[in-house]
Protein backbone atom coordinates (compact mmCIF):
# COMPACT_ATOMS: atom_id res chain seq x y z
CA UNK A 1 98.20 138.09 38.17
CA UNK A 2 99.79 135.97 40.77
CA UNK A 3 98.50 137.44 44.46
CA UNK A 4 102.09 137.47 46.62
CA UNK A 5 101.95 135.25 49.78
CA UNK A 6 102.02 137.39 53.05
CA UNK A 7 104.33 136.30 55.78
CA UNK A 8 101.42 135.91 57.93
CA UNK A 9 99.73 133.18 55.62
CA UNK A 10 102.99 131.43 54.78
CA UNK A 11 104.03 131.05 58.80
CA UNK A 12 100.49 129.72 58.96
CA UNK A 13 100.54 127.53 55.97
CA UNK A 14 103.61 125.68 57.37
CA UNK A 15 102.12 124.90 60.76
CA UNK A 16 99.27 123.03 59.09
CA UNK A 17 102.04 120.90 56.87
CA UNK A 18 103.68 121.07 60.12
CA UNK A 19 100.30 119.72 62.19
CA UNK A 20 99.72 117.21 59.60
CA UNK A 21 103.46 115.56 59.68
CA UNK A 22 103.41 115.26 63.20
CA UNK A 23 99.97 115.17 64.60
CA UNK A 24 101.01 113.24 67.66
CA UNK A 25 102.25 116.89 68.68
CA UNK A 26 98.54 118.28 68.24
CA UNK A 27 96.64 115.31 69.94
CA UNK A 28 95.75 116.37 72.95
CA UNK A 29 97.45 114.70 76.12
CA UNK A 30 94.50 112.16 78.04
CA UNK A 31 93.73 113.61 81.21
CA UNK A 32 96.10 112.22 83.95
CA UNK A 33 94.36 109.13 86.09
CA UNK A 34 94.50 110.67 89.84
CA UNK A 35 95.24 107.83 92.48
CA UNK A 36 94.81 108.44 96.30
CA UNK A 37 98.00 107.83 98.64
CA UNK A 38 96.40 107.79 102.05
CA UNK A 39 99.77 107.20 104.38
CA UNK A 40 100.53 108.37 108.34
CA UNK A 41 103.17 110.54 107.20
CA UNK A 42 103.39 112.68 110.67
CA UNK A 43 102.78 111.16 114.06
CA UNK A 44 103.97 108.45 115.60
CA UNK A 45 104.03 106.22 112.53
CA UNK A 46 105.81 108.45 110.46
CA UNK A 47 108.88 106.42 109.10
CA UNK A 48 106.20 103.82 107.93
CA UNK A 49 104.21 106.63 106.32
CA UNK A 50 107.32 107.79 104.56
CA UNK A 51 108.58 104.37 103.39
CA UNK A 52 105.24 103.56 101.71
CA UNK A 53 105.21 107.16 99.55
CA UNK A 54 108.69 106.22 98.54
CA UNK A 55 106.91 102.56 97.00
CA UNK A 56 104.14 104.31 95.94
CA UNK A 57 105.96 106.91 93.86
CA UNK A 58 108.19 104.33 92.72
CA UNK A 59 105.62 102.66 90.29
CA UNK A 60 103.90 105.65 89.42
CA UNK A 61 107.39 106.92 87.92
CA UNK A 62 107.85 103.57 86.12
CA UNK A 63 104.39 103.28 85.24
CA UNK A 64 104.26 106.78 83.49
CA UNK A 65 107.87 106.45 82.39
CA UNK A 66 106.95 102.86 80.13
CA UNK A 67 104.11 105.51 78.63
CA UNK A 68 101.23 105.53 81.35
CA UNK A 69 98.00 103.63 80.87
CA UNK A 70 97.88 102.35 77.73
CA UNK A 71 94.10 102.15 76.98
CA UNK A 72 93.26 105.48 78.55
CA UNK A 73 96.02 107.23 75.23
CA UNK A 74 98.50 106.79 77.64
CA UNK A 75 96.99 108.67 80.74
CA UNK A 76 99.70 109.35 82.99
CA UNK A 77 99.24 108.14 86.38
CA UNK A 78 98.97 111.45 88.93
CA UNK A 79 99.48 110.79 92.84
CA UNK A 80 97.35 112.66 95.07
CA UNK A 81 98.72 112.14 98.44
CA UNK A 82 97.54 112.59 101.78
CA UNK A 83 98.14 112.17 105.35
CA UNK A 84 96.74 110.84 107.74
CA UNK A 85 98.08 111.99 110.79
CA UNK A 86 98.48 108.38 112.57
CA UNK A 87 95.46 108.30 113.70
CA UNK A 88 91.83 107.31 112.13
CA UNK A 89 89.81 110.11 112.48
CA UNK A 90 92.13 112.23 110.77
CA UNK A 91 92.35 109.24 108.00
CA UNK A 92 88.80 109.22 107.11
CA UNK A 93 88.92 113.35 106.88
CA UNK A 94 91.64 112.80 104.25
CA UNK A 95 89.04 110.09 102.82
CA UNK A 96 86.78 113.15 102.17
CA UNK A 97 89.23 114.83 100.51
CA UNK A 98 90.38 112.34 98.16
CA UNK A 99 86.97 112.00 97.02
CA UNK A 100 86.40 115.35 96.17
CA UNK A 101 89.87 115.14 94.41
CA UNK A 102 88.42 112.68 92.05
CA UNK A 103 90.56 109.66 92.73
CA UNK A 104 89.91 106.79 90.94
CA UNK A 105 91.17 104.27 94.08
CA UNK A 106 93.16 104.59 97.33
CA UNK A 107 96.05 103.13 97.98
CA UNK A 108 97.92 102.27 101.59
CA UNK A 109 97.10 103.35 105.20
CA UNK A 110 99.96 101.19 106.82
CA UNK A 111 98.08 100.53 110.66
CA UNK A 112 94.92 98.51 110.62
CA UNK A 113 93.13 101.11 112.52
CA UNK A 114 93.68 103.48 110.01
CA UNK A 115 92.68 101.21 107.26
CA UNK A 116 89.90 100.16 109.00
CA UNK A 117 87.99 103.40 109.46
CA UNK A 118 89.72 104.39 105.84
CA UNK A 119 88.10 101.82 103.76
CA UNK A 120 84.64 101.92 105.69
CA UNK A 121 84.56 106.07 104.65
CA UNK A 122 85.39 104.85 101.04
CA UNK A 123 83.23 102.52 100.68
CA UNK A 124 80.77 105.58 101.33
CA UNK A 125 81.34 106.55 97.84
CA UNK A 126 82.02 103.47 96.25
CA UNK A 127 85.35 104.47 96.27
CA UNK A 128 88.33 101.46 95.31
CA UNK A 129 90.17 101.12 98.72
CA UNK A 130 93.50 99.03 98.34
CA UNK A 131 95.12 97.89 101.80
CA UNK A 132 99.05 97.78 101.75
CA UNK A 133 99.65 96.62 104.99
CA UNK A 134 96.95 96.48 107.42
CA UNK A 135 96.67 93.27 109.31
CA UNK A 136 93.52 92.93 111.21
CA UNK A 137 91.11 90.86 109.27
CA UNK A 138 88.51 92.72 110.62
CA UNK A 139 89.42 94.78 107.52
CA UNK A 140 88.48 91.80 104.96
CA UNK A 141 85.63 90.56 107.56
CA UNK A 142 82.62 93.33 107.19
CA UNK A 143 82.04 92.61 103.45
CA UNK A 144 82.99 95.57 102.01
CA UNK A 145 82.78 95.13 98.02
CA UNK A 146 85.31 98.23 97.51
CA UNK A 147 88.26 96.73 100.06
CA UNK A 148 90.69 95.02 98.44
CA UNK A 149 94.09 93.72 100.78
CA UNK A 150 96.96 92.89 98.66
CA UNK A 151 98.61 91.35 101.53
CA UNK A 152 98.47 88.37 104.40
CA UNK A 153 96.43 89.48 107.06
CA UNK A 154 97.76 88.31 110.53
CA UNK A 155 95.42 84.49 110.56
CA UNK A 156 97.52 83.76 107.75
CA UNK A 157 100.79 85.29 109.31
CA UNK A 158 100.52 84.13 112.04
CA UNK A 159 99.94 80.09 111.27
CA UNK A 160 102.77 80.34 108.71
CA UNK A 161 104.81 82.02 111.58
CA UNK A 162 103.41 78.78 114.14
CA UNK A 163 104.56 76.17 111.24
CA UNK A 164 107.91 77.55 110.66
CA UNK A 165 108.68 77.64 114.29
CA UNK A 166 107.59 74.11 114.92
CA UNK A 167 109.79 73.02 111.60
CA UNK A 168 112.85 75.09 113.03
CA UNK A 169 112.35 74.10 116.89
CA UNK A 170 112.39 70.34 115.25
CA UNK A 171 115.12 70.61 113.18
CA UNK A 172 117.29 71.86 115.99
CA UNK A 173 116.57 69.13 118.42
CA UNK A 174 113.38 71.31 120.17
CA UNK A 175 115.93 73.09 122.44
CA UNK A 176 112.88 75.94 123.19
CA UNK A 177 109.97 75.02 125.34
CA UNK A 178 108.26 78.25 126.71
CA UNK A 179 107.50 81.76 125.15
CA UNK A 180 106.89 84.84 126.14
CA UNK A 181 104.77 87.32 123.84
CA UNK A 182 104.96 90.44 123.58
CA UNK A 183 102.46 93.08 121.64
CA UNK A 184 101.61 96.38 121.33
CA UNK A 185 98.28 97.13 122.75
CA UNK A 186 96.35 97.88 119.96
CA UNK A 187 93.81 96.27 116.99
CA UNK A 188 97.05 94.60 115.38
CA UNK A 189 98.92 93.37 118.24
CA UNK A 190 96.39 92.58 120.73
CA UNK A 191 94.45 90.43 117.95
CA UNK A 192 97.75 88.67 116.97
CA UNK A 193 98.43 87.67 120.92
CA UNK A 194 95.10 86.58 121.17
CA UNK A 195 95.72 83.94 118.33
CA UNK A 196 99.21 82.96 119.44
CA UNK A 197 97.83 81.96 122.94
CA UNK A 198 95.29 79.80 121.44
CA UNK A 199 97.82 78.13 118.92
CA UNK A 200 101.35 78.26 120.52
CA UNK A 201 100.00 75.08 122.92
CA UNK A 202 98.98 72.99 119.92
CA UNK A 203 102.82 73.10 118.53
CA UNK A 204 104.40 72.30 121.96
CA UNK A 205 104.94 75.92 123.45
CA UNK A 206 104.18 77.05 126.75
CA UNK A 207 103.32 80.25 127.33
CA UNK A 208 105.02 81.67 129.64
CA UNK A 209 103.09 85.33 129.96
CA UNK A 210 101.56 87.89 127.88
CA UNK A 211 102.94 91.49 128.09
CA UNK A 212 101.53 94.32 126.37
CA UNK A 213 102.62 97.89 125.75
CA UNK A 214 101.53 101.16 124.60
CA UNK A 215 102.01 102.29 121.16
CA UNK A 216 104.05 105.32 121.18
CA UNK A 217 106.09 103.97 124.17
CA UNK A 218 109.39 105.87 125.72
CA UNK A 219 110.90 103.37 127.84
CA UNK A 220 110.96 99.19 127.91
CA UNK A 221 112.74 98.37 130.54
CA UNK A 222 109.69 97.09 132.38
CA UNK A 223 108.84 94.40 129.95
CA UNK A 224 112.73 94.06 129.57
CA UNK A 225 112.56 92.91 133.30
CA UNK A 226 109.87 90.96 133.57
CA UNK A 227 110.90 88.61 130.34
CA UNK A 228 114.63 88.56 132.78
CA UNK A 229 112.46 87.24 135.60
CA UNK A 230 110.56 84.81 133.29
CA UNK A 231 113.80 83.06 131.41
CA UNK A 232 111.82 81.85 128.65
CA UNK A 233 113.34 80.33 125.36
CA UNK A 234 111.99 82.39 122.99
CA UNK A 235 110.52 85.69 122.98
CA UNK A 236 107.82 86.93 120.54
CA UNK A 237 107.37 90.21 119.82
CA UNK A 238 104.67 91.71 117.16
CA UNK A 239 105.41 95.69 117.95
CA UNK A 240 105.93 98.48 115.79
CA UNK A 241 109.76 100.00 115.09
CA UNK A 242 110.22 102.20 117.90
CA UNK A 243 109.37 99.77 120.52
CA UNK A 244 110.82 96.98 119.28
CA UNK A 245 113.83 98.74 118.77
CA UNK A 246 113.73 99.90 122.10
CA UNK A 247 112.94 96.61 123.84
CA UNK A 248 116.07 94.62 121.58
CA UNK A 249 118.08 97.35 122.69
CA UNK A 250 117.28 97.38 126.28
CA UNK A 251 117.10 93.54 126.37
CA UNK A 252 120.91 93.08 125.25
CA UNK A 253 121.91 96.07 127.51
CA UNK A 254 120.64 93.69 130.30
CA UNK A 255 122.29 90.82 129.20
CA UNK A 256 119.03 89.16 128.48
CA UNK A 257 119.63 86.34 125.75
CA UNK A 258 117.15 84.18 125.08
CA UNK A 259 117.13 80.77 122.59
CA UNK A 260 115.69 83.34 119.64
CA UNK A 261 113.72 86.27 119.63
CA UNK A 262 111.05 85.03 117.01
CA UNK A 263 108.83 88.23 115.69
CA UNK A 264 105.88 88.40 114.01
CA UNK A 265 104.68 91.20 111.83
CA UNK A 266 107.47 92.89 113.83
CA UNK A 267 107.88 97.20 112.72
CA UNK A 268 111.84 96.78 112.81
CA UNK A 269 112.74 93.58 112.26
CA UNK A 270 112.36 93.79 108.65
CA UNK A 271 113.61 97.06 108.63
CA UNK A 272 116.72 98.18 107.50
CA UNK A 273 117.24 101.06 109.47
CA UNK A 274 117.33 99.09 112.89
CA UNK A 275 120.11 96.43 111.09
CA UNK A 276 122.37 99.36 110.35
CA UNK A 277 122.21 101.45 113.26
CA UNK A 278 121.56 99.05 115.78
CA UNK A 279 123.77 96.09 114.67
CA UNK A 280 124.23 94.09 117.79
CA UNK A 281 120.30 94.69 119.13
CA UNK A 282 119.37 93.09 115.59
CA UNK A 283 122.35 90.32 115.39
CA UNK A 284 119.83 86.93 114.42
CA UNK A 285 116.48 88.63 115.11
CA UNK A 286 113.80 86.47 113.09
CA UNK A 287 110.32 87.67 111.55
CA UNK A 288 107.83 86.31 109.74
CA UNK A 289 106.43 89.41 107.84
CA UNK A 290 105.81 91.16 104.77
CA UNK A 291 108.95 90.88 102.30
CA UNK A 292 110.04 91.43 98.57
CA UNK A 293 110.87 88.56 96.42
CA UNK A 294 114.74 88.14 96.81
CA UNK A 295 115.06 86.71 94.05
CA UNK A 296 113.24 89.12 91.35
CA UNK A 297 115.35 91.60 89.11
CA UNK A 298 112.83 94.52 89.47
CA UNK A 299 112.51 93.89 93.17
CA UNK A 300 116.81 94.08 93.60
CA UNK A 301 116.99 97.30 91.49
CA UNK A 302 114.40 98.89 93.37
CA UNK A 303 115.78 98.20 96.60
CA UNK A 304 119.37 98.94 94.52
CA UNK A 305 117.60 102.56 93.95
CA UNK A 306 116.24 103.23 97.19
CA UNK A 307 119.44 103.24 98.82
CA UNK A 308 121.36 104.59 96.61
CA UNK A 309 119.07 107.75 97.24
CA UNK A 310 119.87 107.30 101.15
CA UNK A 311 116.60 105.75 102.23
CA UNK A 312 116.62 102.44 104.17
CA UNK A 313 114.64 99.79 102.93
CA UNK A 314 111.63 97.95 104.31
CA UNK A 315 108.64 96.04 103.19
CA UNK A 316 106.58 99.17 103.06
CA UNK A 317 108.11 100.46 100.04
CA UNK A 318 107.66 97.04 97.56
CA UNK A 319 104.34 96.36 99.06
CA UNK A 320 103.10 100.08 97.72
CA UNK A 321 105.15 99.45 94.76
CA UNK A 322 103.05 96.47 93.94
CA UNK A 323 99.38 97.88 94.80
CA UNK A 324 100.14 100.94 92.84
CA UNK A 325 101.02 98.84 90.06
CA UNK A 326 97.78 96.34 90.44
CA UNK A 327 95.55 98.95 90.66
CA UNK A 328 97.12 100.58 87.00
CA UNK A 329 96.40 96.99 85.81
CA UNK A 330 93.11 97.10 86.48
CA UNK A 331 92.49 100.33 84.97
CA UNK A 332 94.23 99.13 82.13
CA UNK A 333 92.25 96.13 81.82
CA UNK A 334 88.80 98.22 82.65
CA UNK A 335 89.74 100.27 79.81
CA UNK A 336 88.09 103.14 82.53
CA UNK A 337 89.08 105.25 85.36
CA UNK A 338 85.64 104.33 86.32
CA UNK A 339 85.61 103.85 90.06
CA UNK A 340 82.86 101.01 89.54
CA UNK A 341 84.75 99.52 86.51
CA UNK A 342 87.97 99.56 88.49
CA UNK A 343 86.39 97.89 91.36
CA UNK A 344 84.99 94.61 89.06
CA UNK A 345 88.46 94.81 87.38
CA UNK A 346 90.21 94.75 90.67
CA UNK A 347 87.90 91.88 91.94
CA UNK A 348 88.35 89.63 88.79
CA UNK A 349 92.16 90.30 89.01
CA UNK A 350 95.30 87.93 87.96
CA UNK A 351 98.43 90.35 88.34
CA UNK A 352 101.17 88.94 88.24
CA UNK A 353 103.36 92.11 87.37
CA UNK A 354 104.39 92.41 91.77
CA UNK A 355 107.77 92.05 93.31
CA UNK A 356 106.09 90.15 96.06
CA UNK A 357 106.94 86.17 96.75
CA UNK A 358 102.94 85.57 95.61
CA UNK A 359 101.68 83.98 93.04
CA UNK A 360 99.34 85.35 90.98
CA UNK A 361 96.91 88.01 92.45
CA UNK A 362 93.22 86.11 93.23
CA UNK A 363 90.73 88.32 95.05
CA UNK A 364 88.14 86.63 97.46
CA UNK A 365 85.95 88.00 99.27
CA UNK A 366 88.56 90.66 98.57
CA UNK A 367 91.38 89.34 100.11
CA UNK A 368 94.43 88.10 98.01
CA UNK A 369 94.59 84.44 98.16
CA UNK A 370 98.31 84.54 96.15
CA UNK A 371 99.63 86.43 99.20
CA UNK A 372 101.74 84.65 101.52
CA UNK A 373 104.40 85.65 104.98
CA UNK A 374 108.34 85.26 104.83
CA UNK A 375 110.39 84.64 107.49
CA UNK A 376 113.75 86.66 107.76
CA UNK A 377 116.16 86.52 109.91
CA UNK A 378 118.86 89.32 110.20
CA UNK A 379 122.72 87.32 109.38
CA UNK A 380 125.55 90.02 109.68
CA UNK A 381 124.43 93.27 108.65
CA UNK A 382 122.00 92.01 106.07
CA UNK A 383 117.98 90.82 105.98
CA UNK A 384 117.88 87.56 104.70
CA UNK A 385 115.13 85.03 103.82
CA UNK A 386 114.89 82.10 105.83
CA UNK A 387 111.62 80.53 104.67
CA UNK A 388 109.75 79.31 102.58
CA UNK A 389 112.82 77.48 100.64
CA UNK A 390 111.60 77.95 97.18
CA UNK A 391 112.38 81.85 97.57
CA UNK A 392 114.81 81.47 100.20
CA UNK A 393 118.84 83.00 100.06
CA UNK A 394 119.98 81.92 103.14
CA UNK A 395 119.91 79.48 106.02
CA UNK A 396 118.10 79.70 109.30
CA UNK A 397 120.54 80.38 112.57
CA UNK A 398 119.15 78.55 115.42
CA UNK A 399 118.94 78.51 118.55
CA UNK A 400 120.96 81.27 118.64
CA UNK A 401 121.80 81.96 122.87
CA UNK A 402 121.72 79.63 125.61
């Protein structure tokens, strides 16, 4: 006699048919890839914290939203990020607790200071340590195997910043003689002063004076004064955003108006923020920096993005877009969350996948030998590239005053 089927056993029956149609449903999901985000999101560099989470979650969205790491089952990449309170000691505490996260790399730090002491705690654990912005290359000088810099440090900044100065003074009938630099007082700034007083000379520039500050700083009007009583040509600045911004402000309250104000590795003269709320301070400001590739579709809709959510843009955020997404190719290509394999995949990488205007990523000595400056200048109310021509969607105004 035919036994009848229970409700129980036919409810179960049709979740195994069910299991077997659709067994993607069963599989279980790969265990997310956990990625360190070491930024100074409080203190005095704060805004530069900020703008490189906003990169940084950026390509972890599109990463995970094109289906994650491929050769990990799709692992979806999981941000773990941390502060690090503007200041190094607190960075290499948040070091510590990245590790005992489990993070397969690090990404970011912003100030060389901080990714100085950041990298040297990492490299305590054999821990992947991927610079974003950092300058100093006393970074990329201590032979660290587990420090990568994605970037230019400021050697290579700063010559390209010396040639394209010489090629603009040339081109415009070398109206400007004499400089005057000014630098924040710290690792970055005091290093790249150093270098411009050896190398200024050699391209026909006479240095006028050096003038540094302190980094926070309230008020400028010293250094505004001082660069009145000088009259140079040009003045260089290499600052972060609050005192540049308060320096270009101060100097056109006082009427000061020199040939060009020429930055290097300037905090707001790439920055969009100072164009828009400071229009006049930032009318023709030039900077050799850090800057997206103005001529890449994925670069334009993720600026497009970005300020379309009310954030101003900046090289912070597609410089963390583009080490987030080098370090997922490299755990793609290790096949491995593996710190170690990451590490060798890292060093033997090719990407080519940035919105940078680099060629294709080449790691020596673990510094990125397809990295390479921009200069901008800022035309109207917009950031344009100036140099090098190949990438370039605009023409240089010069001399500007005088």
């Amino acid at each position: 006699m035919t036994q009848p089927i229970s409700r129980r056993a036919a409810l179960g029956a049709g979740a195994a048919l069910a299991g077997l149609a659709m067994p993607g449903i069963l599989r279980a999901q790969p265990a997310a890839v956990k990625l360190g985000i070491l930024q100074p999101l409080t203190g005095a560099l704060a805004q530069d914290g900020d703008l490189g989470r906003i990169g940084a979650e950026a390509a972890a969205a599109a990463i995970n939203k094109a289906g994650g790491i491929q050769a990990l089952g799709g692992a979806k990449l999981e941000l773990v990020v941390a502060d690090a309170r503007s200041n190094p000691e607190a960075a290499v505490q948040e070091v510590e607790k990245l590790q005992a996260e489990g993070v397969s790399a690090i990404v970011g730090g912003f100030a060389s200071p901080i990714c100085l002491a950041a990298s040297q705690a990492a490299a305590r654990y054999n821990l992947p340590y991927i610079v974003d912005v950092g300058v100093s290359d006393q970074i990329m000088q201590r032979g660290l195997t587990n420090t990568f810099r994605f970037a230019p440090g400021f050697g290579q900044v700063t010559g390209t910043a010396l040639q394209n100065l010489a090629k603009l003074n040339e081109g415009a009938g070398k109206p400007c003689k004499t400089v005057v630099l000014v630098h924040e007082d710290g690792l970055f700034g005091s290093g790249l002063a150093k270098l411009m007083q050896t190398e200024l000379p050699k391209h026909g520039f006479e240095v006028l004076e050096t003038i540094a500050h302190p980094t926070p700083a309230r008020d400028m009007s010293n250094v505004a004064l001082r660069i009145r009583s000088l009259r140079p040509d040009l003045v260089i600045p290499s600052s972060y955003y609050g005192e540049f911004v308060l320096l270009a402000r101060t100097m056109r309250q006082q009427r000061i108006r020199p040939k060009g104000i020429y930055a290097v590795l300037n905090g707001a003269a790439s920055n969009f923020r100072f164009v828009k709320e400071f229009p006049d301070a930032a009318l023709n400001v030039m900077d050799c920096n850090h800057w997206h590739d103005p001529k890449n579709a994925e670069a334009l809709a993720l600026k497009k993005s970005v300020e379309e959510s009310g954030k101003f843009w900046a090289y912070n955020i597609p410089l963390n877009y583009s080490c987030v997404k080098l370090v997922a190719d490299a755990i793609q290509r290790a096949g491995s969350a593996d710190r170690a394999k990451v590490t060798e995949s890292l060093a033997a990488s090719e990407f080519a996948g940035h919105i940078m205007p680099y060629g294709p990523t080449k790691f020596v000595q673990g510094q990125n030998q397809g990295a390479r400056p921009v200069n901008t200048q800022v035309q109207g109310e917009d950031i344009k590239v100036i140099f090098p021509e190949e990438v370039a969607d605009a023409k240089p105004v010069f001399p500007v005053q005088g």
